[in-house]
PDB file of N, CA and C in Angstrom:
ATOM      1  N   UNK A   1      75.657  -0.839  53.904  1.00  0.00           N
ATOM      2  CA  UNK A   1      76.121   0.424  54.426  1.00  0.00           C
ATOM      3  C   UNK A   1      74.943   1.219  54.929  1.00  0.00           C
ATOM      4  N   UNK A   2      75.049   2.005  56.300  1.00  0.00           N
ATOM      5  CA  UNK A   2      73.855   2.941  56.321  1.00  0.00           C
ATOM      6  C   UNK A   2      74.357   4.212  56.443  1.00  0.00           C
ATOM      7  N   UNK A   3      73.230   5.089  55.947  1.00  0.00           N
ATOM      8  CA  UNK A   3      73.752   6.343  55.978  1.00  0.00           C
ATOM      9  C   UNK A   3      74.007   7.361  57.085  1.00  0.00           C
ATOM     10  N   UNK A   4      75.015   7.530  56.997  1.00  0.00           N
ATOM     11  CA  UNK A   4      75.861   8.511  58.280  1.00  0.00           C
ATOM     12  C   UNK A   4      75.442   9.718  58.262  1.00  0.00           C
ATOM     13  N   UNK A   5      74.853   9.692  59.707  1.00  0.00           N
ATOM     14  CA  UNK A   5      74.238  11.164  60.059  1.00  0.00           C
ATOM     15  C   UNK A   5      75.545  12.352  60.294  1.00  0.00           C
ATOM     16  N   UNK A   6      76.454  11.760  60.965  1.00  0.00           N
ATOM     17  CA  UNK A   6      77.520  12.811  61.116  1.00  0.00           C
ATOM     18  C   UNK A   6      78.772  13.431  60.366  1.00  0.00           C
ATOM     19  N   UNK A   7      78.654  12.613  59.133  1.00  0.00           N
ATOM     20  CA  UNK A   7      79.326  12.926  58.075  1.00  0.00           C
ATOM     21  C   UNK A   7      78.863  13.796  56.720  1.00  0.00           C
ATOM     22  N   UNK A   8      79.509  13.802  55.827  1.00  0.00           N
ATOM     23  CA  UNK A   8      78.969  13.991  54.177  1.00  0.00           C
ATOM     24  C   UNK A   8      79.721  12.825  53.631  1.00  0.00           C
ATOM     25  N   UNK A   9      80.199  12.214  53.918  1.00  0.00           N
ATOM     26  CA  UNK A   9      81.103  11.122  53.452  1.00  0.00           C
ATOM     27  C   UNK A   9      80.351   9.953  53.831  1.00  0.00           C
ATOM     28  N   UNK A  10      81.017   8.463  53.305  1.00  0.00           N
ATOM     29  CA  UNK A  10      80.520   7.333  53.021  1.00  0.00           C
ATOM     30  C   UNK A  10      81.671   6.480  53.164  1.00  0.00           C
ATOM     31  N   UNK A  11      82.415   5.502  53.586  1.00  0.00           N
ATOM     32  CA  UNK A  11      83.337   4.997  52.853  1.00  0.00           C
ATOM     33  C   UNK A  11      82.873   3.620  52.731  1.00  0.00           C
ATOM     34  N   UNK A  12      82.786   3.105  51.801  1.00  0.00           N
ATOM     35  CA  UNK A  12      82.570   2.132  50.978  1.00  0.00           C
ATOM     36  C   UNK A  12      83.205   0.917  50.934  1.00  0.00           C
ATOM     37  N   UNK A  13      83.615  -0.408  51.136  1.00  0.00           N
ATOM     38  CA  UNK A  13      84.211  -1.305  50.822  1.00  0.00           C
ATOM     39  C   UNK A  13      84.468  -1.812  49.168  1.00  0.00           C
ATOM     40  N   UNK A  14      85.082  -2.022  48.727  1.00  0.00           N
ATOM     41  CA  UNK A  14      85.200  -2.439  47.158  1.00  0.00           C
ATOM     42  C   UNK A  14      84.029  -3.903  46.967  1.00  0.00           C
ATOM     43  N   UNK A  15      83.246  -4.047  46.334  1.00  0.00           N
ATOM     44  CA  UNK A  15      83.304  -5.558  46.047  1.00  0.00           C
ATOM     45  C   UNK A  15      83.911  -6.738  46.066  1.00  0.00           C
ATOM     46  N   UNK A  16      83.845  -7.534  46.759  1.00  0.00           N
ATOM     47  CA  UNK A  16      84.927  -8.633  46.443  1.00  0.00           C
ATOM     48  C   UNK A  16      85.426  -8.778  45.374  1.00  0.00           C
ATOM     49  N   UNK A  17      84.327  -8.931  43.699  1.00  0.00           N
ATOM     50  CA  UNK A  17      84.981  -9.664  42.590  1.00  0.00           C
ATOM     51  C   UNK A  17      85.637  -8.260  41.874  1.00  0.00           C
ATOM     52  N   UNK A  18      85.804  -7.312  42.321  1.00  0.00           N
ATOM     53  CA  UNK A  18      86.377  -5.827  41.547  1.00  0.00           C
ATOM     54  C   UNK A  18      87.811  -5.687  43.117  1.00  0.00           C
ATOM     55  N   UNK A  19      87.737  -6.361  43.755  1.00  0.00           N
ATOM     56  CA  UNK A  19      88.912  -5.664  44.810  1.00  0.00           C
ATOM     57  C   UNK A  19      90.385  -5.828  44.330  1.00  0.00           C
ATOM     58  N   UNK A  20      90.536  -7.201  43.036  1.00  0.00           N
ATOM     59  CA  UNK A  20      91.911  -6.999  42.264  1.00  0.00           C
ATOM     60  C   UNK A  20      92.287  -5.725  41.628  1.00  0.00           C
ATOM     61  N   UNK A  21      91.262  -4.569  41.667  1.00  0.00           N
ATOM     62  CA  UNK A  21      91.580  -4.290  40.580  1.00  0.00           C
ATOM     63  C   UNK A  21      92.412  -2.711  41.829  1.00  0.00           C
ATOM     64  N   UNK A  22      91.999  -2.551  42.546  1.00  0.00           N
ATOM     65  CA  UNK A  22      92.749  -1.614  43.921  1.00  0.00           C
ATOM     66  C   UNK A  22      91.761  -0.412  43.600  1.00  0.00           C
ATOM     67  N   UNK A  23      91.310   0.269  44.766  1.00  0.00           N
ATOM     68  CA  UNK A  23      90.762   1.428  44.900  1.00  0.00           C
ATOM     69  C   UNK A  23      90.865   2.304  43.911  1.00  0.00           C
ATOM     70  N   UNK A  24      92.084   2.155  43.332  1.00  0.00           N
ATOM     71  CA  UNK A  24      92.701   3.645  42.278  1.00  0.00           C
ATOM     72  C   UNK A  24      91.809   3.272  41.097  1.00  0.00           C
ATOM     73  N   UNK A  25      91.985   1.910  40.441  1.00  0.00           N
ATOM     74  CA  UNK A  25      91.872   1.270  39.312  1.00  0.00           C
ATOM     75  C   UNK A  25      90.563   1.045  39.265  1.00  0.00           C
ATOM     76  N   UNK A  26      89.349   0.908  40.046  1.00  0.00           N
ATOM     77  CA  UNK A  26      88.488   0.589  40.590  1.00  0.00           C
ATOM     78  C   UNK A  26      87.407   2.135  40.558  1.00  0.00           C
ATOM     79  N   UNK A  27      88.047   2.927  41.055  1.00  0.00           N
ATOM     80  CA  UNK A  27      87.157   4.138  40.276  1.00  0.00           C
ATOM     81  C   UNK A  27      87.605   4.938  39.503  1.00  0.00           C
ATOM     82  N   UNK A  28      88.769   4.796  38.661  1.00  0.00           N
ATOM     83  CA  UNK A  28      88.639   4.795  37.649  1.00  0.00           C
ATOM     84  C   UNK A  28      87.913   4.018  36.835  1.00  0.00           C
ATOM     85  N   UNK A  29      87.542   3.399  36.615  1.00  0.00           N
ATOM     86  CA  UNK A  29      86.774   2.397  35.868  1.00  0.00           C
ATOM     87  C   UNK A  29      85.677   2.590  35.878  1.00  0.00           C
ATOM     88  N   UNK A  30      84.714   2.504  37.464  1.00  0.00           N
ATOM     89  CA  UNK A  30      83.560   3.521  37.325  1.00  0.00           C
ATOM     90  C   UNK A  30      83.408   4.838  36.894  1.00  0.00           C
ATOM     91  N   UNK A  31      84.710   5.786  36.864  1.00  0.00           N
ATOM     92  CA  UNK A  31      84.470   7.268  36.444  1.00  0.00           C
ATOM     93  C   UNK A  31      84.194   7.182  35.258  1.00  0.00           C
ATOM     94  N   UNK A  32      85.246   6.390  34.148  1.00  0.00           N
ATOM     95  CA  UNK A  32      84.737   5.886  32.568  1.00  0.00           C
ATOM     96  C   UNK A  32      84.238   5.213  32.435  1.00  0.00           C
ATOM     97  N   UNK A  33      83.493   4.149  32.785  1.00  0.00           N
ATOM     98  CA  UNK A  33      82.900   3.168  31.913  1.00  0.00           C
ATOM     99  C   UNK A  33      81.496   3.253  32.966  1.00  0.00           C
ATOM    100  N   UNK A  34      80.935   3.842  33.889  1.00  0.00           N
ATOM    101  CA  UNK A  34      80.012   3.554  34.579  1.00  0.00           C
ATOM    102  C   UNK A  34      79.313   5.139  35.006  1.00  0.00           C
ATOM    103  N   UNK A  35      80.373   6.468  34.663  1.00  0.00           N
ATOM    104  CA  UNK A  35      79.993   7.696  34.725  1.00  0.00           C
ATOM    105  C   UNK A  35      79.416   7.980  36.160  1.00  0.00           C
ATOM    106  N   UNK A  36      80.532   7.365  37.065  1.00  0.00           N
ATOM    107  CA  UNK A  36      80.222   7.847  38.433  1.00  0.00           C
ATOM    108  C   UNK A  36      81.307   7.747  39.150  1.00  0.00           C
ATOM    109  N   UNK A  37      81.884   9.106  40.249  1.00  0.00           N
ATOM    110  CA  UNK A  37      82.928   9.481  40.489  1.00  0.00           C
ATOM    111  C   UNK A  37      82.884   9.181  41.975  1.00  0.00           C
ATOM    112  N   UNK A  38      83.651   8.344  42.730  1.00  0.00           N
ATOM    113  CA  UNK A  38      83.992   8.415  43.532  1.00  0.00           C
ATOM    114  C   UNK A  38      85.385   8.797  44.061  1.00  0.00           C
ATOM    115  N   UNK A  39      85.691   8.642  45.337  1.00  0.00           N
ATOM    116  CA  UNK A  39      87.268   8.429  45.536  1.00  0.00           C
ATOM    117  C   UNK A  39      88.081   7.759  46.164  1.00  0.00           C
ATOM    118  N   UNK A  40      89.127   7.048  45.345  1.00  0.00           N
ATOM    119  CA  UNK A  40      89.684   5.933  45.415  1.00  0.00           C
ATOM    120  C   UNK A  40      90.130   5.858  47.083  1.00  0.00           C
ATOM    121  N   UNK A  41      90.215   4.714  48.093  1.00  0.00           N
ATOM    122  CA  UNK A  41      90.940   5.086  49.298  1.00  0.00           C
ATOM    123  C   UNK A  41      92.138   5.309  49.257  1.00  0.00           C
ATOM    124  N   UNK A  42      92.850   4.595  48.223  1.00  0.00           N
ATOM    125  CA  UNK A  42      94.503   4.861  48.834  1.00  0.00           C
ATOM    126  C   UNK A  42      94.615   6.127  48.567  1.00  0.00           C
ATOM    127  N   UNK A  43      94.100   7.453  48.114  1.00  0.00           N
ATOM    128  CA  UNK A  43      94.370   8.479  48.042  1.00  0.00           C
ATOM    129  C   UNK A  43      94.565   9.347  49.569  1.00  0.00           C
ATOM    130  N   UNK A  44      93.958   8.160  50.409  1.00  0.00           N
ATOM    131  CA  UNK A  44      93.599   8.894  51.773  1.00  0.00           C
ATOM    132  C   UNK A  44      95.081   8.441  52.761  1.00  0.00           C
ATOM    133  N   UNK A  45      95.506   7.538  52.371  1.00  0.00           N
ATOM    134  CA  UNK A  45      96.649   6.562  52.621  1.00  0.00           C
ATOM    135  C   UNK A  45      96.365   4.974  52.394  1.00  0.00           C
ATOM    136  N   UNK A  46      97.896   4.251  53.311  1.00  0.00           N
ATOM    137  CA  UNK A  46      97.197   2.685  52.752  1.00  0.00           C
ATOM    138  C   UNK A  46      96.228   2.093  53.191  1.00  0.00           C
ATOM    139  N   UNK A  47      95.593   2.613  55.127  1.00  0.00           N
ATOM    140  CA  UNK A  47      94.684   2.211  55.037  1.00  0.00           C
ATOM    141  C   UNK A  47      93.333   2.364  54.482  1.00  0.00           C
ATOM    142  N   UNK A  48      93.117   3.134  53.463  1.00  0.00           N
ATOM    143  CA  UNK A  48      92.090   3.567  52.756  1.00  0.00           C
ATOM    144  C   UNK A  48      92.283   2.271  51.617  1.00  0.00           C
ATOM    145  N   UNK A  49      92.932   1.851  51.125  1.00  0.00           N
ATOM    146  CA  UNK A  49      93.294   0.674  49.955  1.00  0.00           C
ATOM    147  C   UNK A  49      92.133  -0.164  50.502  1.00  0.00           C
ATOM    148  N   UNK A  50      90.868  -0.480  49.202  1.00  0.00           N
ATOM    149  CA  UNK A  50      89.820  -1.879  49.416  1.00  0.00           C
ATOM    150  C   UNK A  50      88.887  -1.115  49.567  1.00  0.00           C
ATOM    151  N   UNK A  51      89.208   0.028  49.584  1.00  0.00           N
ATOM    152  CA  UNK A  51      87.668   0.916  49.977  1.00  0.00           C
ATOM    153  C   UNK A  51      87.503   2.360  48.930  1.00  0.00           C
ATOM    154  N   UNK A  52      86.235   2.855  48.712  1.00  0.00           N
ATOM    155  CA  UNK A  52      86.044   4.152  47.833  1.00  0.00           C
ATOM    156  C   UNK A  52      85.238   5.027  48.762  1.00  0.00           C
ATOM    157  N   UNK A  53      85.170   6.460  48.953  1.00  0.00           N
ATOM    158  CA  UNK A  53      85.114   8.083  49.423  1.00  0.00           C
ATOM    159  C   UNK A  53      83.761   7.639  49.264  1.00  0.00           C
ATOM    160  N   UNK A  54      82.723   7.578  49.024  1.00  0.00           N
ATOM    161  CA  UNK A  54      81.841   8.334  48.588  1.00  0.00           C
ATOM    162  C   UNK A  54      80.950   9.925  49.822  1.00  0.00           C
ATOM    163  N   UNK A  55      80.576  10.648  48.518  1.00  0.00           N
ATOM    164  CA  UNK A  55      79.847  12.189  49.443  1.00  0.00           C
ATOM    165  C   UNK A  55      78.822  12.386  49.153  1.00  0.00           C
ATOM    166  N   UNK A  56      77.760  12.474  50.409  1.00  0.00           N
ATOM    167  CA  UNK A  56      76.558  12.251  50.447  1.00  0.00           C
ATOM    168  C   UNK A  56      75.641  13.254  50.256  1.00  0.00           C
ATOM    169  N   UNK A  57      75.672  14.272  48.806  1.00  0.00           N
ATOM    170  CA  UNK A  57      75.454  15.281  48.460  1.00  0.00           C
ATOM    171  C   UNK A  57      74.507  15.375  47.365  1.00  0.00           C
ATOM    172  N   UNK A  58      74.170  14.378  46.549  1.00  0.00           N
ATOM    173  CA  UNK A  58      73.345  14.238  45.779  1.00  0.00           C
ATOM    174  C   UNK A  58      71.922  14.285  45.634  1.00  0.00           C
ATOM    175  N   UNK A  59      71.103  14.656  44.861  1.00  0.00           N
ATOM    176  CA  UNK A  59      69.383  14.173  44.998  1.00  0.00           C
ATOM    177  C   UNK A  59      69.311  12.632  44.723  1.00  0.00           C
ATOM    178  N   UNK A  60      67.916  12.284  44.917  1.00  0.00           N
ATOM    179  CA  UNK A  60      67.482  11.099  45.163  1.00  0.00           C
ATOM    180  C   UNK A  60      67.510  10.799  43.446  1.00  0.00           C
ATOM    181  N   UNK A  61      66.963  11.766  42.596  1.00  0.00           N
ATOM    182  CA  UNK A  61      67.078  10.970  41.151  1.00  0.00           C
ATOM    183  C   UNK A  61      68.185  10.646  40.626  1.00  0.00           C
ATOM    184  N   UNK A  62      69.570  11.294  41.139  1.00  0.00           N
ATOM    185  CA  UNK A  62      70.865  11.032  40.303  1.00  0.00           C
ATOM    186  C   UNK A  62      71.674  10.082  41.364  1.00  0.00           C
ATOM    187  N   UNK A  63      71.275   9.769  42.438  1.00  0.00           N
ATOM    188  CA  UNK A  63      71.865   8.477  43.569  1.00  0.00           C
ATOM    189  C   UNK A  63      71.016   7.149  42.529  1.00  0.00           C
ATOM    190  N   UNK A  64      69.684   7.430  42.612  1.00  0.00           N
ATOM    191  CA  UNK A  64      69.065   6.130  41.492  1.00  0.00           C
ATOM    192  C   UNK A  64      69.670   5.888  40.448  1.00  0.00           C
ATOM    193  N   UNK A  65      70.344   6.710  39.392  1.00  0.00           N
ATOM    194  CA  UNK A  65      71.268   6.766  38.211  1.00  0.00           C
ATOM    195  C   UNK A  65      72.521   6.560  38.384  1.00  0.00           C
ATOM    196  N   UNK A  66      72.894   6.513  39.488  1.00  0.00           N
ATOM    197  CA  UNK A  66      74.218   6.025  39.676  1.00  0.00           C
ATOM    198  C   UNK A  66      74.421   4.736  40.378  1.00  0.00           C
ATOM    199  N   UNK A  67      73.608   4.343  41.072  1.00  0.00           N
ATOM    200  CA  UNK A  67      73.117   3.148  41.708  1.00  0.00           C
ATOM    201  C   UNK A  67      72.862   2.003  40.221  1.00  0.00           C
ATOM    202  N   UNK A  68      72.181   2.323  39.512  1.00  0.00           N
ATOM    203  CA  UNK A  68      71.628   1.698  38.311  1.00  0.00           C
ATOM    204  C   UNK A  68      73.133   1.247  37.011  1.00  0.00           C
ATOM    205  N   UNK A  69      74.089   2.408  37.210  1.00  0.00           N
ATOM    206  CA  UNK A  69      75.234   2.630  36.561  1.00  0.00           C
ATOM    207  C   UNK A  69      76.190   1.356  36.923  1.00  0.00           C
ATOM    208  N   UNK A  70      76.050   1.613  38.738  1.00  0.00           N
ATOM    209  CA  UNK A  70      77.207   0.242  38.841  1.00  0.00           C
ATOM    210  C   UNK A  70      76.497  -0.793  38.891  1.00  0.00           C
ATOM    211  N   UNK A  71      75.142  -0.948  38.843  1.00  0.00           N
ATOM    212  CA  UNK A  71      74.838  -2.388  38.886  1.00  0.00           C
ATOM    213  C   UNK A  71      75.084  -2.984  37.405  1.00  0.00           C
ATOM    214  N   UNK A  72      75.128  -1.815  36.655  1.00  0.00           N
ATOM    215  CA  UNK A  72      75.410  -2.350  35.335  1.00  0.00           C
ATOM    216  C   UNK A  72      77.232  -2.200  35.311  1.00  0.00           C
ATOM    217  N   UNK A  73      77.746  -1.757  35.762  1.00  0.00           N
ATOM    218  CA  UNK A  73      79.459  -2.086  35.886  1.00  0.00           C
ATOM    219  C   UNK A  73      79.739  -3.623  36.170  1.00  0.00           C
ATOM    220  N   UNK A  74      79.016  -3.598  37.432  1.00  0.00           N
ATOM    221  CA  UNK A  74      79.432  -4.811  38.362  1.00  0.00           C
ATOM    222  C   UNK A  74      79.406  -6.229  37.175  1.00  0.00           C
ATOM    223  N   UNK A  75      78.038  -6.041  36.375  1.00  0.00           N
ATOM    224  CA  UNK A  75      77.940  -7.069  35.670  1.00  0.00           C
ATOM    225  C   UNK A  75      78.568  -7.954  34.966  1.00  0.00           C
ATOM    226  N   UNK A  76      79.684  -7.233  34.660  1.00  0.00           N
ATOM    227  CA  UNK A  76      80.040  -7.604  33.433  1.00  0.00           C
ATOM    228  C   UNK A  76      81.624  -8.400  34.535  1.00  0.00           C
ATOM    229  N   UNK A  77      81.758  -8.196  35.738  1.00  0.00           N
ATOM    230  CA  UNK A  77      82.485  -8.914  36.329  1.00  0.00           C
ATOM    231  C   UNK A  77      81.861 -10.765  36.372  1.00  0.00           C
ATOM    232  N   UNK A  78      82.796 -11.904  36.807  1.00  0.00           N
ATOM    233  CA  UNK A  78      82.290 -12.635  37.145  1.00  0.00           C
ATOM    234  C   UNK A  78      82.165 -12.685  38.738  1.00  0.00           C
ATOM    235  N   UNK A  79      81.155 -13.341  39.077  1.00  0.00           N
ATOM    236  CA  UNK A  79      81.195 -13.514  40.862  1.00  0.00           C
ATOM    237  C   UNK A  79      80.655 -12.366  41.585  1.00  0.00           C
ATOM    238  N   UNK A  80      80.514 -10.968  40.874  1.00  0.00           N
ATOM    239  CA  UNK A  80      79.719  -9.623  41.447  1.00  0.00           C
ATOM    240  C   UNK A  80      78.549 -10.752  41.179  1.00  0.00           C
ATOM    241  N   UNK A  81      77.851 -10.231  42.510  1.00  0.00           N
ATOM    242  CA  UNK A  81      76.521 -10.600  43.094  1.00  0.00           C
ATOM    243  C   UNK A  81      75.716  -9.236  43.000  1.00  0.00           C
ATOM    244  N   UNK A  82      74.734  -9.217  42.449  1.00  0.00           N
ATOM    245  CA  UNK A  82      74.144  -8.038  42.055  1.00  0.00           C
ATOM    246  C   UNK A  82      72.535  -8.435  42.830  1.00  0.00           C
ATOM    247  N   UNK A  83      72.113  -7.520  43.728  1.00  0.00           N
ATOM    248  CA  UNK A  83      71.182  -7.741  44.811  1.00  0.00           C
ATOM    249  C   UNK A  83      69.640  -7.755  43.734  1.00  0.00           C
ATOM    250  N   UNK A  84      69.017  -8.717  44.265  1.00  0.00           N
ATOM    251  CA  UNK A  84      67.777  -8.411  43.501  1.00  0.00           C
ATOM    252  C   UNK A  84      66.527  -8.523  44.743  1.00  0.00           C
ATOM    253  N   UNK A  85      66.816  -8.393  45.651  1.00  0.00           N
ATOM    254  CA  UNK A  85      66.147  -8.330  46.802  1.00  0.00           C
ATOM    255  C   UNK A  85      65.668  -6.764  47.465  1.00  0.00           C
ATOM    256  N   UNK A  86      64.375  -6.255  47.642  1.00  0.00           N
ATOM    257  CA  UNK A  86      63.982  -5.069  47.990  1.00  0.00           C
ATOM    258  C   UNK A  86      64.842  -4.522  48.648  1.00  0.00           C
ATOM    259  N   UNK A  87      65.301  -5.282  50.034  1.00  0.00           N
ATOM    260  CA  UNK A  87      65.953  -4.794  51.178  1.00  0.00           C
ATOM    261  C   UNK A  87      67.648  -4.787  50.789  1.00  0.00           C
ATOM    262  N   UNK A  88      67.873  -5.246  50.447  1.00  0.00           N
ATOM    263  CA  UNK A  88      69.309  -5.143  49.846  1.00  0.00           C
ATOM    264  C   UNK A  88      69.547  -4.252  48.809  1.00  0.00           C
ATOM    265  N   UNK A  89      68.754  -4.410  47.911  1.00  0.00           N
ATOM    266  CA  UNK A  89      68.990  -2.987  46.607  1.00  0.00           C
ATOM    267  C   UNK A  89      68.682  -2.139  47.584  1.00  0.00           C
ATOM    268  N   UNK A  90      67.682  -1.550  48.464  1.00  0.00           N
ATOM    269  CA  UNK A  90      67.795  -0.600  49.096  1.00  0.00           C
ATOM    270  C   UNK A  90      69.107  -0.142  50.171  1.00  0.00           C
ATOM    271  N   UNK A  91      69.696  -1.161  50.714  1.00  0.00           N
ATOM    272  CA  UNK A  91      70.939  -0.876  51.311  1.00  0.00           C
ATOM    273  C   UNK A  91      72.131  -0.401  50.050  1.00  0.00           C
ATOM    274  N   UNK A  92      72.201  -0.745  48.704  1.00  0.00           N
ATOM    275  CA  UNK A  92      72.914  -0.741  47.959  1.00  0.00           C
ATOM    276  C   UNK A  92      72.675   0.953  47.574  1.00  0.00           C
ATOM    277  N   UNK A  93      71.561   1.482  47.402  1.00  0.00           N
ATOM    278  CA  UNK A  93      70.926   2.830  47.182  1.00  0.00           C
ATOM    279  C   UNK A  93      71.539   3.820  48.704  1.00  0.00           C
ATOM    280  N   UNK A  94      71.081   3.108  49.295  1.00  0.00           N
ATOM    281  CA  UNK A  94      71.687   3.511  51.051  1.00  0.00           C
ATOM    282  C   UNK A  94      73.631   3.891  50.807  1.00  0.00           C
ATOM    283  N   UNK A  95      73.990   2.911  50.679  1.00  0.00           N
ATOM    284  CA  UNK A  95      75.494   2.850  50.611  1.00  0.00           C
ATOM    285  C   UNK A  95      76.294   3.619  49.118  1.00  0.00           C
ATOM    286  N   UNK A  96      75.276   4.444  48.356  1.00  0.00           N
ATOM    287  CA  UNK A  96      75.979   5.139  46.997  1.00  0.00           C
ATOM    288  C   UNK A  96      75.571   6.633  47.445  1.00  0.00           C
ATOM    289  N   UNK A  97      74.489   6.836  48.276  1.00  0.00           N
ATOM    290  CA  UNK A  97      74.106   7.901  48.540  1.00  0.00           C
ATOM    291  C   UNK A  97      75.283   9.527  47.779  1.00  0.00           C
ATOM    292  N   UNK A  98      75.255  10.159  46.898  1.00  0.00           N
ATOM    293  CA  UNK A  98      76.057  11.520  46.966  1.00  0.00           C
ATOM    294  C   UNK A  98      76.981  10.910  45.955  1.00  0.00           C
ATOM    295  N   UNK A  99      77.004   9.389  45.312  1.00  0.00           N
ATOM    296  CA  UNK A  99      77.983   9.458  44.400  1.00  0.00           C
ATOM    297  C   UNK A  99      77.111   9.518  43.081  1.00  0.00           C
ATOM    298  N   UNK A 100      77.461  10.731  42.361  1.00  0.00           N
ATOM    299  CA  UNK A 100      77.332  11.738  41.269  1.00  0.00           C
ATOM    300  C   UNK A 100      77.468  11.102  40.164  1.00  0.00           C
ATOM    301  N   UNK A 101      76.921  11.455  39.124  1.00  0.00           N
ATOM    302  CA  UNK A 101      77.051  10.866  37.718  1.00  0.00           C
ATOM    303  C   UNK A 101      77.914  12.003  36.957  1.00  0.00           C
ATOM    304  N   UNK A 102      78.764  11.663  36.498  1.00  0.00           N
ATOM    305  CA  UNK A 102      79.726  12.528  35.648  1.00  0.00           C
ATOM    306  C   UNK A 102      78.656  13.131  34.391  1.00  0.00           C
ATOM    307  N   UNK A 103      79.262  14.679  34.370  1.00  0.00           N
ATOM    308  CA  UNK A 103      78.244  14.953  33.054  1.00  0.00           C
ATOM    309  C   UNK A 103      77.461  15.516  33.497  1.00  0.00           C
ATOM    310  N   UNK A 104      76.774  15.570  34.242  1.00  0.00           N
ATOM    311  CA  UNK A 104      75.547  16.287  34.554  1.00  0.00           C
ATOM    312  C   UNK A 104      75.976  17.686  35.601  1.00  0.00           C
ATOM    313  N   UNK A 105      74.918  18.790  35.615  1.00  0.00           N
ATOM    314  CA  UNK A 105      75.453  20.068  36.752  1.00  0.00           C
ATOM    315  C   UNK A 105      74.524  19.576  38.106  1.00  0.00           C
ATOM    316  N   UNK A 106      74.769  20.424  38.713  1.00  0.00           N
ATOM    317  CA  UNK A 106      74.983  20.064  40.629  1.00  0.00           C
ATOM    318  C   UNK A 106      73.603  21.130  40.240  1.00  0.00           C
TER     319      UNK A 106
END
């Protein structure tokens, strides 16, 4: 994902090995178990379904903490491919940009 100059928004594709679980179910799961809030697409309609909101509003230390959050979500899936490559974790940092860690103030 790169970051969009003309937006505050992001929209996101789901992971392949998390896309059973549907946009709704999917951040929910990150909101509890990974403490980072995005928003689900089908909230936007159906074509939003497979994809999550994210808003590109955050500082650079709490995008790193939330970046760090789902790589530790993803894990515990089988088949999430979790980037260990400079240029790819950096697209992965690129593509969370503004999604927030629950718990903390703005």
């Amino acid at each position: 994902l790169r970051r969009n100059k003309a937006s505050m928004f992001v929209w996101a594709p789901i992971p392949k090995c998390v896309e059973h679980l549907g946009s709704l179910e999917f951040a929910k799961k990150l909101l509890v178990e990974a403490d980072v809030a995005v928003a689900p697409g089908i909230g936007f309609g159906d074509y939003g379904e497979g994809y999550v909101r994210i808003a590109l509003i955050e500082n650079d230390k709490r995008i790193r903490q939330a970046a760090k959050n789902i790589k530790k979500f993803l894990k515990q899936y089988d088949g999430c491919e979790i980037p260990e490559d400079k240029e790819e974790v950096q697209m992965l940092k690129v593509g969370i940009i503004g999604v927030g860690t629950v718990g903390t103030s703005v």
